[in-house]
PDB file of N, CA and C in Angstrom:
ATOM      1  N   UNK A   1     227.655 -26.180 143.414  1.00  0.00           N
ATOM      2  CA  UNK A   1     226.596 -25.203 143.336  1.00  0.00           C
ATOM      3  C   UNK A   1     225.503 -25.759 142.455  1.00  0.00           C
ATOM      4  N   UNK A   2     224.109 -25.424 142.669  1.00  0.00           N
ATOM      5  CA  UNK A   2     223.200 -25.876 141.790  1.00  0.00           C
ATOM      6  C   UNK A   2     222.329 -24.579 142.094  1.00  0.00           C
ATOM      7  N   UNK A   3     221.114 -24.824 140.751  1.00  0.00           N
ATOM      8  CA  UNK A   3     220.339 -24.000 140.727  1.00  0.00           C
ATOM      9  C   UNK A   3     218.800 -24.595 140.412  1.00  0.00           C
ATOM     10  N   UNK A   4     217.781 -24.614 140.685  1.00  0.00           N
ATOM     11  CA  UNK A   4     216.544 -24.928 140.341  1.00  0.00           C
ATOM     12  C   UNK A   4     215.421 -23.941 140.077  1.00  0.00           C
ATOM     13  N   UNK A   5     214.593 -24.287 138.571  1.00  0.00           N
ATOM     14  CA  UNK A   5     213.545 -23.819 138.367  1.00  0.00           C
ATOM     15  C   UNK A   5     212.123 -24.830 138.639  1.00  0.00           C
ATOM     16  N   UNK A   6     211.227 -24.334 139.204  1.00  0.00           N
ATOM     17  CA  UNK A   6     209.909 -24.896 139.702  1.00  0.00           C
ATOM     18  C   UNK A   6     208.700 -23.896 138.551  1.00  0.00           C
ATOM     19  N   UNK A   7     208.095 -25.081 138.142  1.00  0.00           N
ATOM     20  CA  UNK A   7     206.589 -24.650 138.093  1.00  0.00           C
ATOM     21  C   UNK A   7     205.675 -25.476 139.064  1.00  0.00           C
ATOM     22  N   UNK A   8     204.806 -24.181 139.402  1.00  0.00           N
ATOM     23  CA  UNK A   8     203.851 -24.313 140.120  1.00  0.00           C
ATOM     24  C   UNK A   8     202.734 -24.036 139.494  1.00  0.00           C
ATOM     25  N   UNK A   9     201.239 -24.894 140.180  1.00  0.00           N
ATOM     26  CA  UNK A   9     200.221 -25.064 139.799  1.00  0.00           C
ATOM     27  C   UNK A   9     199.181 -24.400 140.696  1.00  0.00           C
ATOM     28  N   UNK A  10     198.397 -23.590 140.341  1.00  0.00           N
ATOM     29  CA  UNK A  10     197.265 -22.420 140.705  1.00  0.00           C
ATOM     30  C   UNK A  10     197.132 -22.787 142.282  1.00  0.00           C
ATOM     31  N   UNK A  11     197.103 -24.211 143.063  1.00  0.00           N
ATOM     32  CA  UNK A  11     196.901 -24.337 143.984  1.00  0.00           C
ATOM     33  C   UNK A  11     198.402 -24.827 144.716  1.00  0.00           C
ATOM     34  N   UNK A  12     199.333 -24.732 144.072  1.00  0.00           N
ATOM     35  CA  UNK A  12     200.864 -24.454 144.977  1.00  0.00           C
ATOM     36  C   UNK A  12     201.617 -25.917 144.491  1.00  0.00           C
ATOM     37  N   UNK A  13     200.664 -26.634 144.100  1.00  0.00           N
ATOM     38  CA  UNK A  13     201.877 -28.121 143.548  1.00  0.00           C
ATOM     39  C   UNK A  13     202.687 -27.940 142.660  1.00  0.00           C
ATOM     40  N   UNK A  14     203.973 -28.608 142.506  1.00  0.00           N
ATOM     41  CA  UNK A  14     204.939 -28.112 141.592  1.00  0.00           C
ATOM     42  C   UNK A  14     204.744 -29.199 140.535  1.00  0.00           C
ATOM     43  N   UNK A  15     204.767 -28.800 139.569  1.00  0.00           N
ATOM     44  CA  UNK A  15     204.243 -29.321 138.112  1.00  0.00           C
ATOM     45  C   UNK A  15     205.169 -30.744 137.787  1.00  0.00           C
ATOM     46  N   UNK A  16     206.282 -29.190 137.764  1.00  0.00           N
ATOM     47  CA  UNK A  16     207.661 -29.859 137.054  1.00  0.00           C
ATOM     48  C   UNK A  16     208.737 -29.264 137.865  1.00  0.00           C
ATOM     49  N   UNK A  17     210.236 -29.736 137.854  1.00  0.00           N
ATOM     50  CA  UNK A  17     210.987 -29.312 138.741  1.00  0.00           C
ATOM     51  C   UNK A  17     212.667 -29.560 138.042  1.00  0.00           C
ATOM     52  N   UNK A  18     213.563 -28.216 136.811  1.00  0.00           N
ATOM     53  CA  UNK A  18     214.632 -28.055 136.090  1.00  0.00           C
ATOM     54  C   UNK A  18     215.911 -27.966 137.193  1.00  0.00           C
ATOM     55  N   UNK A  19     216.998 -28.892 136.965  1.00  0.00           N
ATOM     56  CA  UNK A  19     218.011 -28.546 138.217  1.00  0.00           C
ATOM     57  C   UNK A  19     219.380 -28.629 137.501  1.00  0.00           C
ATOM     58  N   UNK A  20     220.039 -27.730 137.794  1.00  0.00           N
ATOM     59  CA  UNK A  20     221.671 -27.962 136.949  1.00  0.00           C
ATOM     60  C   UNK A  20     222.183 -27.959 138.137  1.00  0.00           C
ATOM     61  N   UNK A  21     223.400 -28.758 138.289  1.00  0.00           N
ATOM     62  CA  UNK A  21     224.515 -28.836 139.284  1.00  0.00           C
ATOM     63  C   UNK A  21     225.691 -28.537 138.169  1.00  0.00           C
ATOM     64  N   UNK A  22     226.598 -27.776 139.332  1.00  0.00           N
ATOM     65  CA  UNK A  22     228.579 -28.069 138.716  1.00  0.00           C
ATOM     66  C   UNK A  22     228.933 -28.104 140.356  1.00  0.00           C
ATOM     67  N   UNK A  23     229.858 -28.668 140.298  1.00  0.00           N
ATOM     68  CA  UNK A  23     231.151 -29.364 140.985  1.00  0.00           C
ATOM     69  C   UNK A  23     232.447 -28.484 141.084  1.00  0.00           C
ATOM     70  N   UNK A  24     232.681 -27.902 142.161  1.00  0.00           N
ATOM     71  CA  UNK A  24     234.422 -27.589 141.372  1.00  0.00           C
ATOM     72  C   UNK A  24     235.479 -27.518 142.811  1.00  0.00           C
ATOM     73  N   UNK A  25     236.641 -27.500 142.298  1.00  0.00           N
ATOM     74  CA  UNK A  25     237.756 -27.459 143.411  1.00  0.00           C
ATOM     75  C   UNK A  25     238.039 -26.206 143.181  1.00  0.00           C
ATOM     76  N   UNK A  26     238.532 -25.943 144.671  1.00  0.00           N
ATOM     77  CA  UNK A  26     239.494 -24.264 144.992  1.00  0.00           C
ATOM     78  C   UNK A  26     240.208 -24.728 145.774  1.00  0.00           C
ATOM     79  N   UNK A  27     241.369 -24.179 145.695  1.00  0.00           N
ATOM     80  CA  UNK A  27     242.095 -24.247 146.254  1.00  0.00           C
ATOM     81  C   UNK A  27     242.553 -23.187 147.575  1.00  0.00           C
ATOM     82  N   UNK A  28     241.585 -22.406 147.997  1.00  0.00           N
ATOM     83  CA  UNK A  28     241.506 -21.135 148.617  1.00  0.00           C
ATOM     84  C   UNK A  28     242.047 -19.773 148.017  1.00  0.00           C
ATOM     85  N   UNK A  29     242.682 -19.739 146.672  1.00  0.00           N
ATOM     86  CA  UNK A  29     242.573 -18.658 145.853  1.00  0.00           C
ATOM     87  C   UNK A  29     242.164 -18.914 144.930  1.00  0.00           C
ATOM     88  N   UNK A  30     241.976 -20.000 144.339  1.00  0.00           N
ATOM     89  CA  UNK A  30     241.753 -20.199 142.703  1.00  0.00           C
ATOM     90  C   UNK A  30     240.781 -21.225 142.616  1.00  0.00           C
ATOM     91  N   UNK A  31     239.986 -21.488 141.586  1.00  0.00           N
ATOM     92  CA  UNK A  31     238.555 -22.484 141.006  1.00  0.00           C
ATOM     93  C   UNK A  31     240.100 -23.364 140.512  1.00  0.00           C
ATOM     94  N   UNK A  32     240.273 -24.733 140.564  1.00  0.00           N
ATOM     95  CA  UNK A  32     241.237 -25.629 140.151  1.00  0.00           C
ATOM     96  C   UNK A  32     240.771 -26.432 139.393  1.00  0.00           C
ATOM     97  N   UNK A  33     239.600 -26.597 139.183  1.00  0.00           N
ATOM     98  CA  UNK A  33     238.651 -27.969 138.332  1.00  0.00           C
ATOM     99  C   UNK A  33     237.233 -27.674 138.322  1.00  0.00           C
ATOM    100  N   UNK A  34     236.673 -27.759 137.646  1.00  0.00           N
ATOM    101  CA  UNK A  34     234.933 -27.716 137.262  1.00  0.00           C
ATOM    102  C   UNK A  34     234.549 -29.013 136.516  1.00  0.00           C
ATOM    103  N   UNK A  35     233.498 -29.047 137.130  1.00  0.00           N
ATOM    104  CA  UNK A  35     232.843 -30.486 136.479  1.00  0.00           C
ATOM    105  C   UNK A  35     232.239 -30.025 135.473  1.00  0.00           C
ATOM    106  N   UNK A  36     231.230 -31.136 134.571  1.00  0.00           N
ATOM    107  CA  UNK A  36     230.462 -30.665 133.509  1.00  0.00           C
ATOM    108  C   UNK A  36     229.188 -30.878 134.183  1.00  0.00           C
ATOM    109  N   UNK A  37     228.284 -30.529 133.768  1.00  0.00           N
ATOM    110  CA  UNK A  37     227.220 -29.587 133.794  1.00  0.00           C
ATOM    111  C   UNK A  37     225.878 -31.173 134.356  1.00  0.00           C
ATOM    112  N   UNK A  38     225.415 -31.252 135.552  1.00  0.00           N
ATOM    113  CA  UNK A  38     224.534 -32.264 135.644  1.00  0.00           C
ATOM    114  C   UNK A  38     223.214 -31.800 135.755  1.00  0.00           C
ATOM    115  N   UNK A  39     222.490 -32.099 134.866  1.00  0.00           N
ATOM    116  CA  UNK A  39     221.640 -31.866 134.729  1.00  0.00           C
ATOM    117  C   UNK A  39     220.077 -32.866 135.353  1.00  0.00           C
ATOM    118  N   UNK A  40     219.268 -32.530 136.135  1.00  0.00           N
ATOM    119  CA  UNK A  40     218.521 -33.146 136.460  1.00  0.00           C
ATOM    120  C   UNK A  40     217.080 -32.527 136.355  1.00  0.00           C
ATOM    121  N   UNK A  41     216.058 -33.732 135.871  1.00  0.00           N
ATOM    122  CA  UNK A  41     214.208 -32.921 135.653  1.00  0.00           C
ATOM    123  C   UNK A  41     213.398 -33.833 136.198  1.00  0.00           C
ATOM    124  N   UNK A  42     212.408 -33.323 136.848  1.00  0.00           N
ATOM    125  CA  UNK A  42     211.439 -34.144 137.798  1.00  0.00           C
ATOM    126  C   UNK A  42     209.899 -33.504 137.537  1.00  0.00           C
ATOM    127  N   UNK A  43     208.968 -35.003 137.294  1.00  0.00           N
ATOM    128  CA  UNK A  43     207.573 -34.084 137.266  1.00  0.00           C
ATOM    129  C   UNK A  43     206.690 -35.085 137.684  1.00  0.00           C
ATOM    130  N   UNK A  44     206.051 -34.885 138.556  1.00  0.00           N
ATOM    131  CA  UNK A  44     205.289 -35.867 139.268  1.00  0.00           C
ATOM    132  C   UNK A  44     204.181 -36.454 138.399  1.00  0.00           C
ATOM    133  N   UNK A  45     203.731 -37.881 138.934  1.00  0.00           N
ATOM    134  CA  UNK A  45     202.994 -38.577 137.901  1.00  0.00           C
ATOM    135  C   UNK A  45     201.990 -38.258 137.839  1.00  0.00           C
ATOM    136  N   UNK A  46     201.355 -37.319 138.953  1.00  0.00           N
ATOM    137  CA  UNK A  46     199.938 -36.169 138.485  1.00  0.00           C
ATOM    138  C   UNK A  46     200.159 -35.388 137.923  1.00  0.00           C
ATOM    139  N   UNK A  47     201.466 -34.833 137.428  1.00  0.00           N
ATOM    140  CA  UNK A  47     201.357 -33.881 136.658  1.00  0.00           C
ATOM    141  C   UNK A  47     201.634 -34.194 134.878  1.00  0.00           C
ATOM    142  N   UNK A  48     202.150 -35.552 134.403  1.00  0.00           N
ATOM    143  CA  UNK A  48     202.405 -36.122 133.664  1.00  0.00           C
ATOM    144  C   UNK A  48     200.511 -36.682 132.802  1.00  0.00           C
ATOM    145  N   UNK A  49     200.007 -37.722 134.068  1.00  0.00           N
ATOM    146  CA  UNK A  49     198.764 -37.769 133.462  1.00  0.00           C
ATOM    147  C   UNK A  49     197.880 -36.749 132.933  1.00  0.00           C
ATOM    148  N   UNK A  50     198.145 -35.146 133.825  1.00  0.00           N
ATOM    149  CA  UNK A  50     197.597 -33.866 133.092  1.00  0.00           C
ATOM    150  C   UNK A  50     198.006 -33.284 131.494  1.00  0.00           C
ATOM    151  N   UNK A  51     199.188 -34.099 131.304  1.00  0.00           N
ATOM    152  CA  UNK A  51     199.833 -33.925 130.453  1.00  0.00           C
ATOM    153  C   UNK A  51     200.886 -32.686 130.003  1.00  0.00           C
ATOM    154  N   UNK A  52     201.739 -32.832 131.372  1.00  0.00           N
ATOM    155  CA  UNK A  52     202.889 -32.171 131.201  1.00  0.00           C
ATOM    156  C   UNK A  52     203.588 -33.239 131.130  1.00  0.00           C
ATOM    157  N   UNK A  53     205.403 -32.865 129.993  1.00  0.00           N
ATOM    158  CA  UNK A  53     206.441 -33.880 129.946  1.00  0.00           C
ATOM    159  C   UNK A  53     207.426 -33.303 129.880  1.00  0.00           C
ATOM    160  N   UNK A  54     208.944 -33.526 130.002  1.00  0.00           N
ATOM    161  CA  UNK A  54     210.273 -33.119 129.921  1.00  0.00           C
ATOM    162  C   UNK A  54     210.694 -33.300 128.569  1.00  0.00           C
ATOM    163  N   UNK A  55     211.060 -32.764 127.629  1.00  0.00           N
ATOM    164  CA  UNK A  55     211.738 -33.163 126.253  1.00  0.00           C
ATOM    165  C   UNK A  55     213.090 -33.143 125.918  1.00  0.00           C
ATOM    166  N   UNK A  56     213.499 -32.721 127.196  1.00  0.00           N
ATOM    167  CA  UNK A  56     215.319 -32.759 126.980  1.00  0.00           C
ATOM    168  C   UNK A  56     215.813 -31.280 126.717  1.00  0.00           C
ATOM    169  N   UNK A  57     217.103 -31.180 126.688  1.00  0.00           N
ATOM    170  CA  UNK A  57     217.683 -30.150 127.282  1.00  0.00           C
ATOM    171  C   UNK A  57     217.801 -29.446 125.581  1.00  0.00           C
ATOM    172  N   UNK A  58     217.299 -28.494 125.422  1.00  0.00           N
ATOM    173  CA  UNK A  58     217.549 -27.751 124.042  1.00  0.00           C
ATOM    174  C   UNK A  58     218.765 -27.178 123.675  1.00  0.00           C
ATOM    175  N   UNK A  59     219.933 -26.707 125.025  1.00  0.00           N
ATOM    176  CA  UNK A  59     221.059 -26.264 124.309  1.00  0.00           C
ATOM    177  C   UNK A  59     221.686 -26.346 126.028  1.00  0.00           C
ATOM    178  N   UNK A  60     223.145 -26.488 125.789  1.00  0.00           N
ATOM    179  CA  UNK A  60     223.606 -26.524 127.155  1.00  0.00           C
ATOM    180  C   UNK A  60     225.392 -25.931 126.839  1.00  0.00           C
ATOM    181  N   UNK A  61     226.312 -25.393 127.482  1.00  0.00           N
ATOM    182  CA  UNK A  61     227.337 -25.101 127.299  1.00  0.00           C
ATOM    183  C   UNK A  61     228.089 -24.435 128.289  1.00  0.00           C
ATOM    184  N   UNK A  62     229.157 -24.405 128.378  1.00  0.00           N
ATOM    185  CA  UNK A  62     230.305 -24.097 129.795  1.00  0.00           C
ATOM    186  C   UNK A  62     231.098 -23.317 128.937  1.00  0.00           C
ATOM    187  N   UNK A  63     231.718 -22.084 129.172  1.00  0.00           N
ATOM    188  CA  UNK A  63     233.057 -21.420 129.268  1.00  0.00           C
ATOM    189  C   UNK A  63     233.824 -20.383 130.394  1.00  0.00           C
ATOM    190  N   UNK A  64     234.769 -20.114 129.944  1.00  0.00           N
ATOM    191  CA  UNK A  64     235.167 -19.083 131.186  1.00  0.00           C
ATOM    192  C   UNK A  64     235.291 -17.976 130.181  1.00  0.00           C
ATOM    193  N   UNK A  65     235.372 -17.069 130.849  1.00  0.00           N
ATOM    194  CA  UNK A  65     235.829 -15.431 130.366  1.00  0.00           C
ATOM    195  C   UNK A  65     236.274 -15.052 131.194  1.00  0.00           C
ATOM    196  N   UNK A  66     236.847 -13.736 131.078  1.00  0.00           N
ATOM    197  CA  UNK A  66     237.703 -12.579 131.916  1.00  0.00           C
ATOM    198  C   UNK A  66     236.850 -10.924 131.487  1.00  0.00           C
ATOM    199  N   UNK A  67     236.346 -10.716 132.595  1.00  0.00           N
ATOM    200  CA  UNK A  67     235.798  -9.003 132.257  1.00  0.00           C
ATOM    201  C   UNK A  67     237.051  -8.671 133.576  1.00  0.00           C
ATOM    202  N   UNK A  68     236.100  -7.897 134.527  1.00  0.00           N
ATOM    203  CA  UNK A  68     236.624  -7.380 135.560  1.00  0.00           C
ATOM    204  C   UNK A  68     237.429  -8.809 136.653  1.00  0.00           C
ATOM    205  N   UNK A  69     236.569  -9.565 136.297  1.00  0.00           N
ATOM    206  CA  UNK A  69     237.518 -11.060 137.611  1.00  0.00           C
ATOM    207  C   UNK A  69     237.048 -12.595 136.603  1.00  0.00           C
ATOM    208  N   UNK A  70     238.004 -13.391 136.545  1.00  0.00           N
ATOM    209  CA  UNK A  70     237.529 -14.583 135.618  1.00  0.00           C
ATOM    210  C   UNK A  70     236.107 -15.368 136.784  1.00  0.00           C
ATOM    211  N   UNK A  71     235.349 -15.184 135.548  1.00  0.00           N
ATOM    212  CA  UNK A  71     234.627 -16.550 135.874  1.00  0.00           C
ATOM    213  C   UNK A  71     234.284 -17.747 134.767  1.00  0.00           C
ATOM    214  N   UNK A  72     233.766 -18.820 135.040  1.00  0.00           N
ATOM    215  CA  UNK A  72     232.819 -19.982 134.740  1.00  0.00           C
ATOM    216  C   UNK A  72     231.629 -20.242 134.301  1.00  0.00           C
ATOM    217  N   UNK A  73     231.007 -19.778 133.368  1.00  0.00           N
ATOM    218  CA  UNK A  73     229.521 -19.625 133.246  1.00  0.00           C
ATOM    219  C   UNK A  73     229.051 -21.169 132.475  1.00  0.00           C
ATOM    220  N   UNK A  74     228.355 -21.768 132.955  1.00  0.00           N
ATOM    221  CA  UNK A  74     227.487 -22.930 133.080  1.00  0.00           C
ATOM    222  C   UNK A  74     226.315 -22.751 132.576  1.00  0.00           C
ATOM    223  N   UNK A  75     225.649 -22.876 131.534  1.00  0.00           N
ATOM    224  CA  UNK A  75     224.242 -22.301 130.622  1.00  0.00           C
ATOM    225  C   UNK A  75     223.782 -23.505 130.006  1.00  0.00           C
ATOM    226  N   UNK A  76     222.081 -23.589 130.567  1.00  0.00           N
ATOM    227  CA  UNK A  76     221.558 -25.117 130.187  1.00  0.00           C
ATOM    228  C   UNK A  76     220.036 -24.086 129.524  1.00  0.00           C
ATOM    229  N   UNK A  77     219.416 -24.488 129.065  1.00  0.00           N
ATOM    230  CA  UNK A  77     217.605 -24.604 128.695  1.00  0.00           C
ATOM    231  C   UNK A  77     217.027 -25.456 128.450  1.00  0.00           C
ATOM    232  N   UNK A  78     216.345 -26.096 128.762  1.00  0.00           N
ATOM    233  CA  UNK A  78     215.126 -27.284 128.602  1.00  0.00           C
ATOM    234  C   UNK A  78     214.137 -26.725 127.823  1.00  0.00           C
ATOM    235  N   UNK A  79     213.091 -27.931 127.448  1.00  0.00           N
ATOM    236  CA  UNK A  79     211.761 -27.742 127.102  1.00  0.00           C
ATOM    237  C   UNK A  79     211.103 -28.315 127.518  1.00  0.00           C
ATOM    238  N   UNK A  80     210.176 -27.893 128.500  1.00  0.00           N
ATOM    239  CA  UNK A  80     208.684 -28.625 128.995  1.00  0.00           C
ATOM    240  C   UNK A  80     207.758 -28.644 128.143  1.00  0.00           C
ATOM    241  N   UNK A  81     206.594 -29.374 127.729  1.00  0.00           N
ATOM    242  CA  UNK A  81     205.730 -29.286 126.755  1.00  0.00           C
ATOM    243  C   UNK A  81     204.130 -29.685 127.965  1.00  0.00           C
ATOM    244  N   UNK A  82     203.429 -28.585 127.751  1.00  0.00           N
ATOM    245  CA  UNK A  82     201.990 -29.393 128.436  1.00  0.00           C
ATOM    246  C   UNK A  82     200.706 -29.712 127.283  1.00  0.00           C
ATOM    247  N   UNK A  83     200.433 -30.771 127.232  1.00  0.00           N
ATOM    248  CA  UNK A  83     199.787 -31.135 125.951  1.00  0.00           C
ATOM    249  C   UNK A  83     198.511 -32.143 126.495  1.00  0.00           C
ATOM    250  N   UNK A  84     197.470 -31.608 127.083  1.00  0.00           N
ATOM    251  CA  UNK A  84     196.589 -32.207 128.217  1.00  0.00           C
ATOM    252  C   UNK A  84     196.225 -33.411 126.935  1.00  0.00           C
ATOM    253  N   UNK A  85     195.820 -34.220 127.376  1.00  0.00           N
ATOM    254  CA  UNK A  85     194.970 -35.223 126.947  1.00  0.00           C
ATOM    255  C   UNK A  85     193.933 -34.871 125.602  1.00  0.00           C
ATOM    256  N   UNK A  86     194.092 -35.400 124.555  1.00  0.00           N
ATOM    257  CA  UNK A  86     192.822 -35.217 123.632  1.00  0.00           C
ATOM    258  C   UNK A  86     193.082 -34.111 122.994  1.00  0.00           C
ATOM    259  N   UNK A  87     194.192 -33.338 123.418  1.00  0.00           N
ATOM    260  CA  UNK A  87     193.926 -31.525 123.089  1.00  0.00           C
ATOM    261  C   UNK A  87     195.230 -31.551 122.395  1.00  0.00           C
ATOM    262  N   UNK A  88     195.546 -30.611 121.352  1.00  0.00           N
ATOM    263  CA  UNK A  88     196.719 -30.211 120.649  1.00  0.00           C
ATOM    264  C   UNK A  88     197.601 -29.516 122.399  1.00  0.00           C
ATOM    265  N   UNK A  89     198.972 -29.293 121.592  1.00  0.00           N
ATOM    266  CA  UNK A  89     199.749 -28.983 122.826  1.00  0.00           C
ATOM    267  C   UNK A  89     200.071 -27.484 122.900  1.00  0.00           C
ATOM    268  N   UNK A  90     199.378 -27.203 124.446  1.00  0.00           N
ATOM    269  CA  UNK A  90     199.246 -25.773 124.272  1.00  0.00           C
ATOM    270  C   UNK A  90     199.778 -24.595 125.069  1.00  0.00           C
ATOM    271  N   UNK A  91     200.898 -25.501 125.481  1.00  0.00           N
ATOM    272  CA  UNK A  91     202.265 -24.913 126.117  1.00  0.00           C
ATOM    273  C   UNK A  91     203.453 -25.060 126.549  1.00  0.00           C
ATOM    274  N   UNK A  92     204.338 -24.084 126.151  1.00  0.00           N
ATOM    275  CA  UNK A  92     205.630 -24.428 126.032  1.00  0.00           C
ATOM    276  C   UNK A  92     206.663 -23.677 126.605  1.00  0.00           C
ATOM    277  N   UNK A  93     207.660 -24.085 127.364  1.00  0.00           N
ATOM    278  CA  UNK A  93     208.066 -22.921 128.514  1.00  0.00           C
ATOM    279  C   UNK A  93     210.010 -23.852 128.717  1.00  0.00           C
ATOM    280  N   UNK A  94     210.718 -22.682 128.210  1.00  0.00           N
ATOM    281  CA  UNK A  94     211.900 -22.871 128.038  1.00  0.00           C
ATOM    282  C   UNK A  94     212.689 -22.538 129.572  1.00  0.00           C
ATOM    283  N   UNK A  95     213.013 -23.113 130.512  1.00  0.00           N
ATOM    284  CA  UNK A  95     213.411 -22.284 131.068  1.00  0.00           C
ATOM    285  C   UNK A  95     215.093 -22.562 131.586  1.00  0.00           C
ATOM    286  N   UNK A  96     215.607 -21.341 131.669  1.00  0.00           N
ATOM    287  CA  UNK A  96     217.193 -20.967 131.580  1.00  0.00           C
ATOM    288  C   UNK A  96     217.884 -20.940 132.514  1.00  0.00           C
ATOM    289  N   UNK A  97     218.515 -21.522 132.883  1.00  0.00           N
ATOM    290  CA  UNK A  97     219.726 -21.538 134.337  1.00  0.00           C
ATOM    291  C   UNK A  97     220.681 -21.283 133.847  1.00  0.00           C
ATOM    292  N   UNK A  98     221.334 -20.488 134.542  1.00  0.00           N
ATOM    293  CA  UNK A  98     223.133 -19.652 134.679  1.00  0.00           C
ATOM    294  C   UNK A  98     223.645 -20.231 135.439  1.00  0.00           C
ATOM    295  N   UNK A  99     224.538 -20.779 135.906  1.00  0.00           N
ATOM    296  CA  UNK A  99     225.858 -20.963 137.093  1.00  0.00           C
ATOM    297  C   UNK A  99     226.604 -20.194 136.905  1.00  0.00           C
ATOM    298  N   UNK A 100     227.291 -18.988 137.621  1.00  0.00           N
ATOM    299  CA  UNK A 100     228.290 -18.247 137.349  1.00  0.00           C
ATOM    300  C   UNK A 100     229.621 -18.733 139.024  1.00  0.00           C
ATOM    301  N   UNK A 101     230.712 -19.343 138.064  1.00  0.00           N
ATOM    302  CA  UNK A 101     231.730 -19.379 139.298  1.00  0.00           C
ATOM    303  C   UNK A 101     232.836 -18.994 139.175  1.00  0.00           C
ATOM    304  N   UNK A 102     233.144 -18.293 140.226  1.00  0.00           N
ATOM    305  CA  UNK A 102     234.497 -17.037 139.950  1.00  0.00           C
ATOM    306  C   UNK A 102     235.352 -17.281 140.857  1.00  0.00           C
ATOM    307  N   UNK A 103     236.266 -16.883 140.072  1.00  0.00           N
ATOM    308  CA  UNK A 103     237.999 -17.286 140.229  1.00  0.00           C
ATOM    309  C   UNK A 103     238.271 -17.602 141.804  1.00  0.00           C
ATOM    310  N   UNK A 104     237.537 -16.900 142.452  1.00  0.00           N
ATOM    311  CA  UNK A 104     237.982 -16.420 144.078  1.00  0.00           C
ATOM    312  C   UNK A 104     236.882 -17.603 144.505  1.00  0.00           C
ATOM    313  N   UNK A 105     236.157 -18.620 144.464  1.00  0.00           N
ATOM    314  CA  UNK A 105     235.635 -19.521 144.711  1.00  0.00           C
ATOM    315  C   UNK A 105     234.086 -18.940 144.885  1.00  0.00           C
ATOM    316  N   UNK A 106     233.488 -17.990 144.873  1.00  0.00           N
ATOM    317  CA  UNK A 106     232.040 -17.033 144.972  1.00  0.00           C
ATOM    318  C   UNK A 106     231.519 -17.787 143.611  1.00  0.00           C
ATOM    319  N   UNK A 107     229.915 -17.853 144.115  1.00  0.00           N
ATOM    320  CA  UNK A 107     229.219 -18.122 142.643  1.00  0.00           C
ATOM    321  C   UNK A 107     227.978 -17.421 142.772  1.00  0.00           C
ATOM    322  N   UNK A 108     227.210 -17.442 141.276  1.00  0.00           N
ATOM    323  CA  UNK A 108     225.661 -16.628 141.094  1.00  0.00           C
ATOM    324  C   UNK A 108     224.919 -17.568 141.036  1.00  0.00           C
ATOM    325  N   UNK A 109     223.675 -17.979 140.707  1.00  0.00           N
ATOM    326  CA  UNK A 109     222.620 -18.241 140.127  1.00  0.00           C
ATOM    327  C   UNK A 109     221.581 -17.487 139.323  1.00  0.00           C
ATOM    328  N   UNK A 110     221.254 -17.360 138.163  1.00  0.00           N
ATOM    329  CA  UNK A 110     220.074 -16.939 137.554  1.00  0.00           C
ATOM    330  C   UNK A 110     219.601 -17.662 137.087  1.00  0.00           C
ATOM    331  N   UNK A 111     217.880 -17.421 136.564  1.00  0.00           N
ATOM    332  CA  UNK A 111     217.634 -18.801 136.188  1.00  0.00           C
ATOM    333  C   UNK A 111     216.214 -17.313 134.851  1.00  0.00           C
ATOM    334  N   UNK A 112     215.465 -17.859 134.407  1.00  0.00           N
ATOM    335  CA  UNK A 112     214.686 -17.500 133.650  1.00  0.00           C
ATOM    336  C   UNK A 112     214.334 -18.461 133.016  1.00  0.00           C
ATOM    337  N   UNK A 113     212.478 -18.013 132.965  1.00  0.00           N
ATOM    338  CA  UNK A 113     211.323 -19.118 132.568  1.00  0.00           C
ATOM    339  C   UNK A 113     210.640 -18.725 131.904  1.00  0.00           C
TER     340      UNK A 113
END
């Protein structure tokens, strides 16, 4: 399962582009193995010379719990920084991906930017 966050630019180009993958085995009742957390960031070299950049992943972490059915929750945040040319840097945009994967092999995605 993976999940991706996109920024887009006033005329539809994507800036920058946040992607978490996990991996896992089922066995047709049960999640048997989960990978760790791959993380991938992409920003095109027009959007780099504008002066957007990737700064690395600010916090990232995996556990399971049990409420009503066990799941897997997979939780990454990045930091993009856009800091145009010549100019102090004058924006900053964290944005948050969930993986949720449950016991019965079903998963979520949320993401927040």
């Amino acid at each position: 399962m993976s999940g991706s966050v996109e920024a887009k630019a006033t005329w539809g180009g994507t800036l920058w582009t946040y992607t978490n993958r996990v991996d896992w085995c089922w066995d047709g009742q049960h999640v048997t193995t989960i990978s760790p957390i791959q993380i991938t960031a992409d920003i095109p070299d027009w959007s780099v010379v504008l002066g957007w950049s990737y700064e690395g992943v600010k916090s990232s972490s995996q556990w399971d719990y049990f409420g009503d059915k066990w799941v897997y929750r997979s939780l990454t945040q990045a930091l993009f920084k856009y800091c145009p040319p010549r100019v102090i840097c004058v924006q900053e945009v964290l944005p948050l991906i969930a993986l949720d994967t449950y016991g019965d092999g079903t998963s979520q995605f949320q993401w927040r930017a």
